[in-house]
C-alpha atoms as a PDB file:
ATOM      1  CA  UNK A   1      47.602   2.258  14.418  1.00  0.00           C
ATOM      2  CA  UNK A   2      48.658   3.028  11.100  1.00  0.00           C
ATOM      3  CA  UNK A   3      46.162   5.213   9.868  1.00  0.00           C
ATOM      4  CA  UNK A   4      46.941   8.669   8.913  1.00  0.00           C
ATOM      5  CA  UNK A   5      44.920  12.070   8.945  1.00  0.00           C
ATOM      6  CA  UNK A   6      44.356  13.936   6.176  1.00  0.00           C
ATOM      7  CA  UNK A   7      42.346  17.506   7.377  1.00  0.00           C
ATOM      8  CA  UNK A   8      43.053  19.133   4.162  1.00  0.00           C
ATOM      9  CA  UNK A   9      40.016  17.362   2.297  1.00  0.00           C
ATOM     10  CA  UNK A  10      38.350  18.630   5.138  1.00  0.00           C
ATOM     11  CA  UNK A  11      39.259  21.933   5.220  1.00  0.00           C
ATOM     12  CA  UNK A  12      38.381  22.446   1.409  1.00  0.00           C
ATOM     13  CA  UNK A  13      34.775  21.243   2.562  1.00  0.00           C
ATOM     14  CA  UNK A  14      34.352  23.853   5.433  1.00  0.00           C
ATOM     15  CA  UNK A  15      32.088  26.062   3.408  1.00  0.00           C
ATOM     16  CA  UNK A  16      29.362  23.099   2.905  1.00  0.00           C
ATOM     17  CA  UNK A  17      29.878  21.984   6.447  1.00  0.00           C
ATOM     18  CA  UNK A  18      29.405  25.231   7.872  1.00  0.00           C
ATOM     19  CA  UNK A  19      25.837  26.022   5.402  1.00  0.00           C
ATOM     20  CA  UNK A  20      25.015  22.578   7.215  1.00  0.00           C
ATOM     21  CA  UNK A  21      26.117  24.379  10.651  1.00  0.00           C
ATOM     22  CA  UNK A  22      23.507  27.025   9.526  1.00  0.00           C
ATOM     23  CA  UNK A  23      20.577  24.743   8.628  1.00  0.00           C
ATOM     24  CA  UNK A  24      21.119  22.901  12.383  1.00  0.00           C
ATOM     25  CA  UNK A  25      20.916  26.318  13.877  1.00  0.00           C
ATOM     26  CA  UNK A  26      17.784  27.770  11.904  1.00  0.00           C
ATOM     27  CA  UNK A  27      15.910  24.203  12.390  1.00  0.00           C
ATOM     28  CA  UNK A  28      16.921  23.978  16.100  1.00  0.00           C
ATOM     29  CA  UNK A  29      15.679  28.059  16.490  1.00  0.00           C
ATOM     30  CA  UNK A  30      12.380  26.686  14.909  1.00  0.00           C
ATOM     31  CA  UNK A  31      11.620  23.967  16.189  1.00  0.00           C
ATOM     32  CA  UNK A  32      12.405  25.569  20.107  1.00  0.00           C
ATOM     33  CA  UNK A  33       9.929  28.441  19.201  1.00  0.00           C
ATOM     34  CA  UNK A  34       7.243  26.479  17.767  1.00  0.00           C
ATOM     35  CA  UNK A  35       7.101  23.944  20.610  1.00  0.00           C
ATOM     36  CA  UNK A  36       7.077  26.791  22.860  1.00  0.00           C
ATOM     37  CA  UNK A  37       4.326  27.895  21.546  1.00  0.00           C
ATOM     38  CA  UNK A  38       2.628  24.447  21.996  1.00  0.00           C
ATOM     39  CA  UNK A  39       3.860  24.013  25.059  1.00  0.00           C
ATOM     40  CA  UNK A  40       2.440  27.527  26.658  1.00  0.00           C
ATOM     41  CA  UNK A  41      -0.951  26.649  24.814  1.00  0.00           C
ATOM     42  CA  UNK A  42      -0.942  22.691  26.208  1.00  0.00           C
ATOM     43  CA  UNK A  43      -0.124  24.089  30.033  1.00  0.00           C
ATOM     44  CA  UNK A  44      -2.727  26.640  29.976  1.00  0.00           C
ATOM     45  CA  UNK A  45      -5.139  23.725  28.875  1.00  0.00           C
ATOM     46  CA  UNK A  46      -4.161  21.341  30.872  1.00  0.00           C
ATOM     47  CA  UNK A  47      -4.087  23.783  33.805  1.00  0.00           C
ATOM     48  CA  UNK A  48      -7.659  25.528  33.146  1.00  0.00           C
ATOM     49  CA  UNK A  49      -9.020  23.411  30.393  1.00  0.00           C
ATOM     50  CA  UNK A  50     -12.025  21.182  30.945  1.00  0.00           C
ATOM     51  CA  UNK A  51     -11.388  17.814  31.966  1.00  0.00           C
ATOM     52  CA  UNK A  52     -11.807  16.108  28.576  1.00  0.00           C
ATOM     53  CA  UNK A  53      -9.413  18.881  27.062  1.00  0.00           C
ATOM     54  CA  UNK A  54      -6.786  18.178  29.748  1.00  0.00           C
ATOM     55  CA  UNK A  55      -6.760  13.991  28.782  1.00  0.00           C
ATOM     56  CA  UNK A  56      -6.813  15.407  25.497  1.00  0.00           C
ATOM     57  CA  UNK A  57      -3.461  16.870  26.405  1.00  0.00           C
ATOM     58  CA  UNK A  58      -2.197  14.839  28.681  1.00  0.00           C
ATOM     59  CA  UNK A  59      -2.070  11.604  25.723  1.00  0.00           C
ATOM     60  CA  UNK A  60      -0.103  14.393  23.961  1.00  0.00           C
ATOM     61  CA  UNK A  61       2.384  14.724  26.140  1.00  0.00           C
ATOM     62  CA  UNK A  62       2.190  11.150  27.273  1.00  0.00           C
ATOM     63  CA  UNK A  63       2.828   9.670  23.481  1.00  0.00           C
ATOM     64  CA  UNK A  64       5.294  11.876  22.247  1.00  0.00           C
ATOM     65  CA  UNK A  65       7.296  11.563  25.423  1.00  0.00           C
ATOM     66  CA  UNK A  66       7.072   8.263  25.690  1.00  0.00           C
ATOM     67  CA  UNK A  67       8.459   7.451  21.935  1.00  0.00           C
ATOM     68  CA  UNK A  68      11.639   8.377  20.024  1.00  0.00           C
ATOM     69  CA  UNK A  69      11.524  11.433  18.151  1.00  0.00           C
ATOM     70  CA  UNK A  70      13.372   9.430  15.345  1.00  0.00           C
ATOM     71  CA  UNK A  71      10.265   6.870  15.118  1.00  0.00           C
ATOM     72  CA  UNK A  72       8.266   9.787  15.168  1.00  0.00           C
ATOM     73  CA  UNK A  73      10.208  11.224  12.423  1.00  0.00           C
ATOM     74  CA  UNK A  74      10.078   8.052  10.500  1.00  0.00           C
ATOM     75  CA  UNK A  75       6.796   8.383  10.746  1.00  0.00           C
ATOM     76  CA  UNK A  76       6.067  11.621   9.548  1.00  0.00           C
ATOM     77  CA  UNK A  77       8.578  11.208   6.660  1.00  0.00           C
ATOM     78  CA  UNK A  78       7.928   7.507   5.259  1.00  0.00           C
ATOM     79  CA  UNK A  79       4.836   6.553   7.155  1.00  0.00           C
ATOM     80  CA  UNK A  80       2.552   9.248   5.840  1.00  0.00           C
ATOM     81  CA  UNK A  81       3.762   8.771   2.144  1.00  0.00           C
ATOM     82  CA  UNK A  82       2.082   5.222   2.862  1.00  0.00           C
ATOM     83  CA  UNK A  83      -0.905   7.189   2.565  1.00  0.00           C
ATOM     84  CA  UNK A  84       0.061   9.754  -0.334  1.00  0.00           C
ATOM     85  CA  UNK A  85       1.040  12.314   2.109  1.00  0.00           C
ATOM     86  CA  UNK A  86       4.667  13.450   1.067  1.00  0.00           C
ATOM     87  CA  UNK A  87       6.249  16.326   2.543  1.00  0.00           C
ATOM     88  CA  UNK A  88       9.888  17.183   1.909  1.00  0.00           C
ATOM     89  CA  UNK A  89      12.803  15.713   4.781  1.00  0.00           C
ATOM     90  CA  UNK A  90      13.401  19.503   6.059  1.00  0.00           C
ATOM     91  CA  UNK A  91       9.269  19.807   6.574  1.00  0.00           C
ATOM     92  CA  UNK A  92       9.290  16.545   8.434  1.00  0.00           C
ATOM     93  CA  UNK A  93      12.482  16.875  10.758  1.00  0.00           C
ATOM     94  CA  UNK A  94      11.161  20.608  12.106  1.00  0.00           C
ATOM     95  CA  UNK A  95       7.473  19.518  12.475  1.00  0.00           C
ATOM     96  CA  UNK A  96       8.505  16.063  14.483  1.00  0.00           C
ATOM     97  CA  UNK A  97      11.046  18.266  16.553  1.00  0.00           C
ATOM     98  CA  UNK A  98       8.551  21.124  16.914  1.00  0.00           C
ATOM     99  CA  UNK A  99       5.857  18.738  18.381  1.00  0.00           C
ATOM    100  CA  UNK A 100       8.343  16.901  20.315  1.00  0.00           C
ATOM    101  CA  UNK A 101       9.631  19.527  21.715  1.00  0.00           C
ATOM    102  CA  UNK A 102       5.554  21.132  22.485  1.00  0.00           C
ATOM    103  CA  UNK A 103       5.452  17.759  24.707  1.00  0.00           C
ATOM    104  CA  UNK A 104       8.227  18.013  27.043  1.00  0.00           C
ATOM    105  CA  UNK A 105       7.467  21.686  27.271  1.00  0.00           C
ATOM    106  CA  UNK A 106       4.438  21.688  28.287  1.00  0.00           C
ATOM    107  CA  UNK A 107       5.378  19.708  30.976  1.00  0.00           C
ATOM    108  CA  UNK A 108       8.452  22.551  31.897  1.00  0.00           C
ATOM    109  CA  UNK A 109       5.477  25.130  31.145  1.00  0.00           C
ATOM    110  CA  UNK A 110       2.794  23.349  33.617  1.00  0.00           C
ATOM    111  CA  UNK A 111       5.489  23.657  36.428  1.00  0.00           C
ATOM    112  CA  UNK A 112       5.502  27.812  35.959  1.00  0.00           C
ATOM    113  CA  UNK A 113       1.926  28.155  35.679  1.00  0.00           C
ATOM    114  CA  UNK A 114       1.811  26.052  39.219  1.00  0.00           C
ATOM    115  CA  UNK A 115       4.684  28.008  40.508  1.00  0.00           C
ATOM    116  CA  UNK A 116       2.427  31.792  40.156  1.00  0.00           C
ATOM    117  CA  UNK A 117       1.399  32.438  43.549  1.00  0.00           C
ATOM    118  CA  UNK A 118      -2.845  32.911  43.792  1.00  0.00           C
ATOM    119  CA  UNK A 119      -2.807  36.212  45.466  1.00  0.00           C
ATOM    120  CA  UNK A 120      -1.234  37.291  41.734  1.00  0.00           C
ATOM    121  CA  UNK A 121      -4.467  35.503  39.711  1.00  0.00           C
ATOM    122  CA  UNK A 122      -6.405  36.958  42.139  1.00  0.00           C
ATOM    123  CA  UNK A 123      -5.349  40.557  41.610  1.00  0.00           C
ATOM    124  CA  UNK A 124      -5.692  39.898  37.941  1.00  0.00           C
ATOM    125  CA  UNK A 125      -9.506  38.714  38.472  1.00  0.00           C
ATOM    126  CA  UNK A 126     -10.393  41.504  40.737  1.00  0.00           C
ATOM    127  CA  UNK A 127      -8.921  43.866  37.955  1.00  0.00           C
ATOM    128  CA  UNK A 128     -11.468  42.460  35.224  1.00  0.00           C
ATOM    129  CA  UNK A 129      -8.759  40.414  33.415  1.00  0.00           C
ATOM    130  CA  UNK A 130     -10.006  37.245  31.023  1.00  0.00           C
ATOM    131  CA  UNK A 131      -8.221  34.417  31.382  1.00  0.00           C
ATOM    132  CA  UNK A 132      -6.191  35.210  28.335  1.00  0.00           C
ATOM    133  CA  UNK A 133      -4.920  38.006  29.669  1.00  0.00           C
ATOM    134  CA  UNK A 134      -4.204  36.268  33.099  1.00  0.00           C
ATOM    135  CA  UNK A 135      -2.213  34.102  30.842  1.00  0.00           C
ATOM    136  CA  UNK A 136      -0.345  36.687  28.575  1.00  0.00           C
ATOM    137  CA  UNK A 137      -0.045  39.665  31.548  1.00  0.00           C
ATOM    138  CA  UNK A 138       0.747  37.375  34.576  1.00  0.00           C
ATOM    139  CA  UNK A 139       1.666  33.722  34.307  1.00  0.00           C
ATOM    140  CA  UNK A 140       3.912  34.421  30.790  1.00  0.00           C
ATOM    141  CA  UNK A 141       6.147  36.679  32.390  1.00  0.00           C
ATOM    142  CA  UNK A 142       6.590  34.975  35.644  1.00  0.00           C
ATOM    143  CA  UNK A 143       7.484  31.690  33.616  1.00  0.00           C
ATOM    144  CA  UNK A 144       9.713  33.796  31.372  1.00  0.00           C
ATOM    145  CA  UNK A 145      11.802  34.820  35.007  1.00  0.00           C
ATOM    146  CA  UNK A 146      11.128  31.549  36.536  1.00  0.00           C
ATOM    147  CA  UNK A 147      12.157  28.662  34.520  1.00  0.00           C
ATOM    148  CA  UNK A 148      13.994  30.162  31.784  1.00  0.00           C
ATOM    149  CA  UNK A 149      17.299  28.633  32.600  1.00  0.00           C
ATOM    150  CA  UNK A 150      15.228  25.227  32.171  1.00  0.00           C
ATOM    151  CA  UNK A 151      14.168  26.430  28.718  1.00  0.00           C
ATOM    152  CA  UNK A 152      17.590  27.558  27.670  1.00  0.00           C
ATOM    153  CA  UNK A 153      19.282  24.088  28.536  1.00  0.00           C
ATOM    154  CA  UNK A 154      16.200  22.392  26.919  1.00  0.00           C
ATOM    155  CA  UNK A 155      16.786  24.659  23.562  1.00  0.00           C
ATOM    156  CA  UNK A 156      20.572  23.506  23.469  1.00  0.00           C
ATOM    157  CA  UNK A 157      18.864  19.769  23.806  1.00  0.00           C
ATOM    158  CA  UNK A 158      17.091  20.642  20.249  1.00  0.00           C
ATOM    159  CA  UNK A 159      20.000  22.103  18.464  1.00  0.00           C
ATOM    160  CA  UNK A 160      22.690  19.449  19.359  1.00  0.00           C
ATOM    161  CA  UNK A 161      20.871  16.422  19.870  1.00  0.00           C
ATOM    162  CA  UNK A 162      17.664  16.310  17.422  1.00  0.00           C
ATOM    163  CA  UNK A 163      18.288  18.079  14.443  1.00  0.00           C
ATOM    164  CA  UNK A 164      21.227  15.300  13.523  1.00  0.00           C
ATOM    165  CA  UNK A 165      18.084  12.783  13.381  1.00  0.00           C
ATOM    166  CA  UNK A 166      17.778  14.482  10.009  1.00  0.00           C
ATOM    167  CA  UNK A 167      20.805  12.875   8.694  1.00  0.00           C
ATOM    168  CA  UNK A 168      18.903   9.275   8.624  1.00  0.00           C
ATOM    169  CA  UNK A 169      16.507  11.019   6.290  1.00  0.00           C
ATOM    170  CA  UNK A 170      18.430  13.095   3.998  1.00  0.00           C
ATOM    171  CA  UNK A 171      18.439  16.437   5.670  1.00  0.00           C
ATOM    172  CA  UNK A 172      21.970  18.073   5.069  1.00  0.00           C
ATOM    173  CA  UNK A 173      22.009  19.817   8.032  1.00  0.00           C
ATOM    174  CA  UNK A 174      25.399  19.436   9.915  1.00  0.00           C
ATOM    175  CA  UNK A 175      25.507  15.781  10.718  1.00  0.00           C
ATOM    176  CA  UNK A 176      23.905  15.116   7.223  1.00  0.00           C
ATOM    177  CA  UNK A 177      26.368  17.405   5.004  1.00  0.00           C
ATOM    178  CA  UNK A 178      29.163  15.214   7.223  1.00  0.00           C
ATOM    179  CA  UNK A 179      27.952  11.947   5.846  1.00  0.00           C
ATOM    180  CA  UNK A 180      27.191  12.946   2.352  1.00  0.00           C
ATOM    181  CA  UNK A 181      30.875  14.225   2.020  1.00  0.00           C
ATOM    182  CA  UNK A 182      32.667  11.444   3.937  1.00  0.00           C
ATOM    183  CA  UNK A 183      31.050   8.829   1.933  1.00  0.00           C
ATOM    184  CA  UNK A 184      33.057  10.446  -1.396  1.00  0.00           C
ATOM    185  CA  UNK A 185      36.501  10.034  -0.015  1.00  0.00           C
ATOM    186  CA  UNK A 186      36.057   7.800   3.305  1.00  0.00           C
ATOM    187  CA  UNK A 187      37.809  10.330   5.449  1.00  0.00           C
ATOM    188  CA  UNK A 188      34.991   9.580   8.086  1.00  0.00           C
ATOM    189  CA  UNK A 189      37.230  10.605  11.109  1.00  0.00           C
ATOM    190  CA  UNK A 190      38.456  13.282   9.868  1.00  0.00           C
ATOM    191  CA  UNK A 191      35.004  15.508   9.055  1.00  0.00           C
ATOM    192  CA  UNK A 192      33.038  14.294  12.500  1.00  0.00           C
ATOM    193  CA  UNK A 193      36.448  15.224  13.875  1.00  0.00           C
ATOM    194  CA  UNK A 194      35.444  18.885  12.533  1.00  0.00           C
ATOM    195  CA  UNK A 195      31.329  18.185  13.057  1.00  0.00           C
ATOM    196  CA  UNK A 196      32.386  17.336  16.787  1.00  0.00           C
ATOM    197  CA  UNK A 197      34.063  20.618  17.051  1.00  0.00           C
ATOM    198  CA  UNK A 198      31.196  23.220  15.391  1.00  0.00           C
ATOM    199  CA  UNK A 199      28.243  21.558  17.365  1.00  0.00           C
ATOM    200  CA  UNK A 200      30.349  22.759  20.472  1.00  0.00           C
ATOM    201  CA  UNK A 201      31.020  26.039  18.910  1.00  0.00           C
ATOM    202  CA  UNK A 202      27.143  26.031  18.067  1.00  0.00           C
ATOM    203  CA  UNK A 203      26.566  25.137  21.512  1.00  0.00           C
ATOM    204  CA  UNK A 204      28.677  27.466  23.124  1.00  0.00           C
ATOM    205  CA  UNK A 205      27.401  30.840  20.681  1.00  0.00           C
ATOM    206  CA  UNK A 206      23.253  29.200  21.734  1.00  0.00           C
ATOM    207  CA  UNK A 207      24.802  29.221  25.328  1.00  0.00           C
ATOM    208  CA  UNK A 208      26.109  32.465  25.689  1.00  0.00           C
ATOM    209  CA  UNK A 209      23.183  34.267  22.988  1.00  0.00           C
ATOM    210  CA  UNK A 210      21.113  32.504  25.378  1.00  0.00           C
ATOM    211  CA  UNK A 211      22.218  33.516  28.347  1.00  0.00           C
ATOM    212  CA  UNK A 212      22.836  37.599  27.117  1.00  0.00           C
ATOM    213  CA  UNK A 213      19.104  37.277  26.363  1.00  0.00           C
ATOM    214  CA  UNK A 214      17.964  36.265  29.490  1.00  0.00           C
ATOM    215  CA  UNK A 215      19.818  38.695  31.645  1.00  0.00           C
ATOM    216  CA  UNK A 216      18.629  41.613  29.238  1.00  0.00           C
ATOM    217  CA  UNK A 217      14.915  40.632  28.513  1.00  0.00           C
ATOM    218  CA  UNK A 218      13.734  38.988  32.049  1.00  0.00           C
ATOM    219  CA  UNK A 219      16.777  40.060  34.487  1.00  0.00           C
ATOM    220  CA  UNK A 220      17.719  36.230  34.762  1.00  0.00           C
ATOM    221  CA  UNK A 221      21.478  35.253  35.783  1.00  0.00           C
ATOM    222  CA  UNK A 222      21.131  32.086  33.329  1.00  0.00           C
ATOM    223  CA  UNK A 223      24.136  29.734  33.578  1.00  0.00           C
ATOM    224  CA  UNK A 224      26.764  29.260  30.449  1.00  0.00           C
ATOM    225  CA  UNK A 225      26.329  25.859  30.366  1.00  0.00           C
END
């Protein structure tokens, strides 16, 4: 092999790769909040909804489980400008990972709401709670305790495995920024040499943030990686 690395071109691009580090991190934070949003409101429907409400879920969660997020991306992004409905690459990356990311947590969430023992919803009913504040008071802070570790893994899914999706559409988040400079001088190996080695530092800084967070807020032991 005759080939020869050259880090220097790589090192004079650190400052753009490590904005693109940045955007990866912000969109990956988003996109875990916002779906667990959606996934805390699709398990409480699908746990006390009425039926029609819970199928209403459960294609949710079937569909966007069931399909790529990149085709779901695609879809968002090129699909919907079929129809005159453009929204910028950034918008379309966070709200395909955001709703991806709702489905397969609803599914985590579902598994905490079943896991809250009845004799707890039962104290909650006898002290004149609605079921909102069953939700918020009770069954939120036992899932918070109970299958946070699950969350935390499921977060570090988001930040190093979907947000590089956004490199197919022009996003210069980390894997995009890569591409966009490597395609001016070639030295491909080189810069996902360097990529390779910030996603694990952004892994790793996710891992233990996450982790710090979970023993302070909810008194879980979570696991660096």
């Amino acid at each position: 092999m005759n080939y020869t690395f050259q880090f220097g071109v790589v090192w004079r691009d650190l400052g753009a790769l490590m904005d693109g580090a940045l955007v990866t991190f912000q969109l990956g934070l988003l996109a875990f909040w916002g779906g667990a949003l959606i996934g805390l409101a699709g398990a409480a429907l699908k746990t006390f909804g009425p039926r029609p409400v819970r199928a209403l879920v459960d294609t949710y969660v079937v569909f966007l489980t069931n399909t790529p997020a990149l085709i779901q991306i695609y879809f968002l992004y090129f699909g919907l400008a079929e129809f005159r409905i453009r929204w910028s690459g950034e918008f379309c990356l966070l709200l395909g990972l955001t709703l991806n990311a709702g489905a397969y947590l609803t599914m985590i969430m579902r598994a905490g709401f079943l896991s809250v023992r009845r004799a707890e919803m039962e104290a909650g009913e006898v002290l004149g709670m609605t079921r909102l504040q069953q939700i918020s008071y009770i069954i939120a802070p036992h899932i918070a305790r109970t299958i946070y570790p699950a969350l935390a893994n499921f977060f570090i899914v988001i930040l190093v495995m979907g947000t590089s999706i956004g490199a197919v559409i022009g996003v210069d988040e980390l894997t995009g920024t890569a591409i966009t400079l490597a395609t001016v001088n070639y030295r491909w190996l080189e810069y996902f040499t360097v990529v390779a080695g910030l996603y694990i530092v952004l892994t790793l800084i996710a891992s233990v943030g996450l982790a710090l967070f979970g023993r302070w807020a909810f008194r879980v032991k979570a696991r660096v990686f």
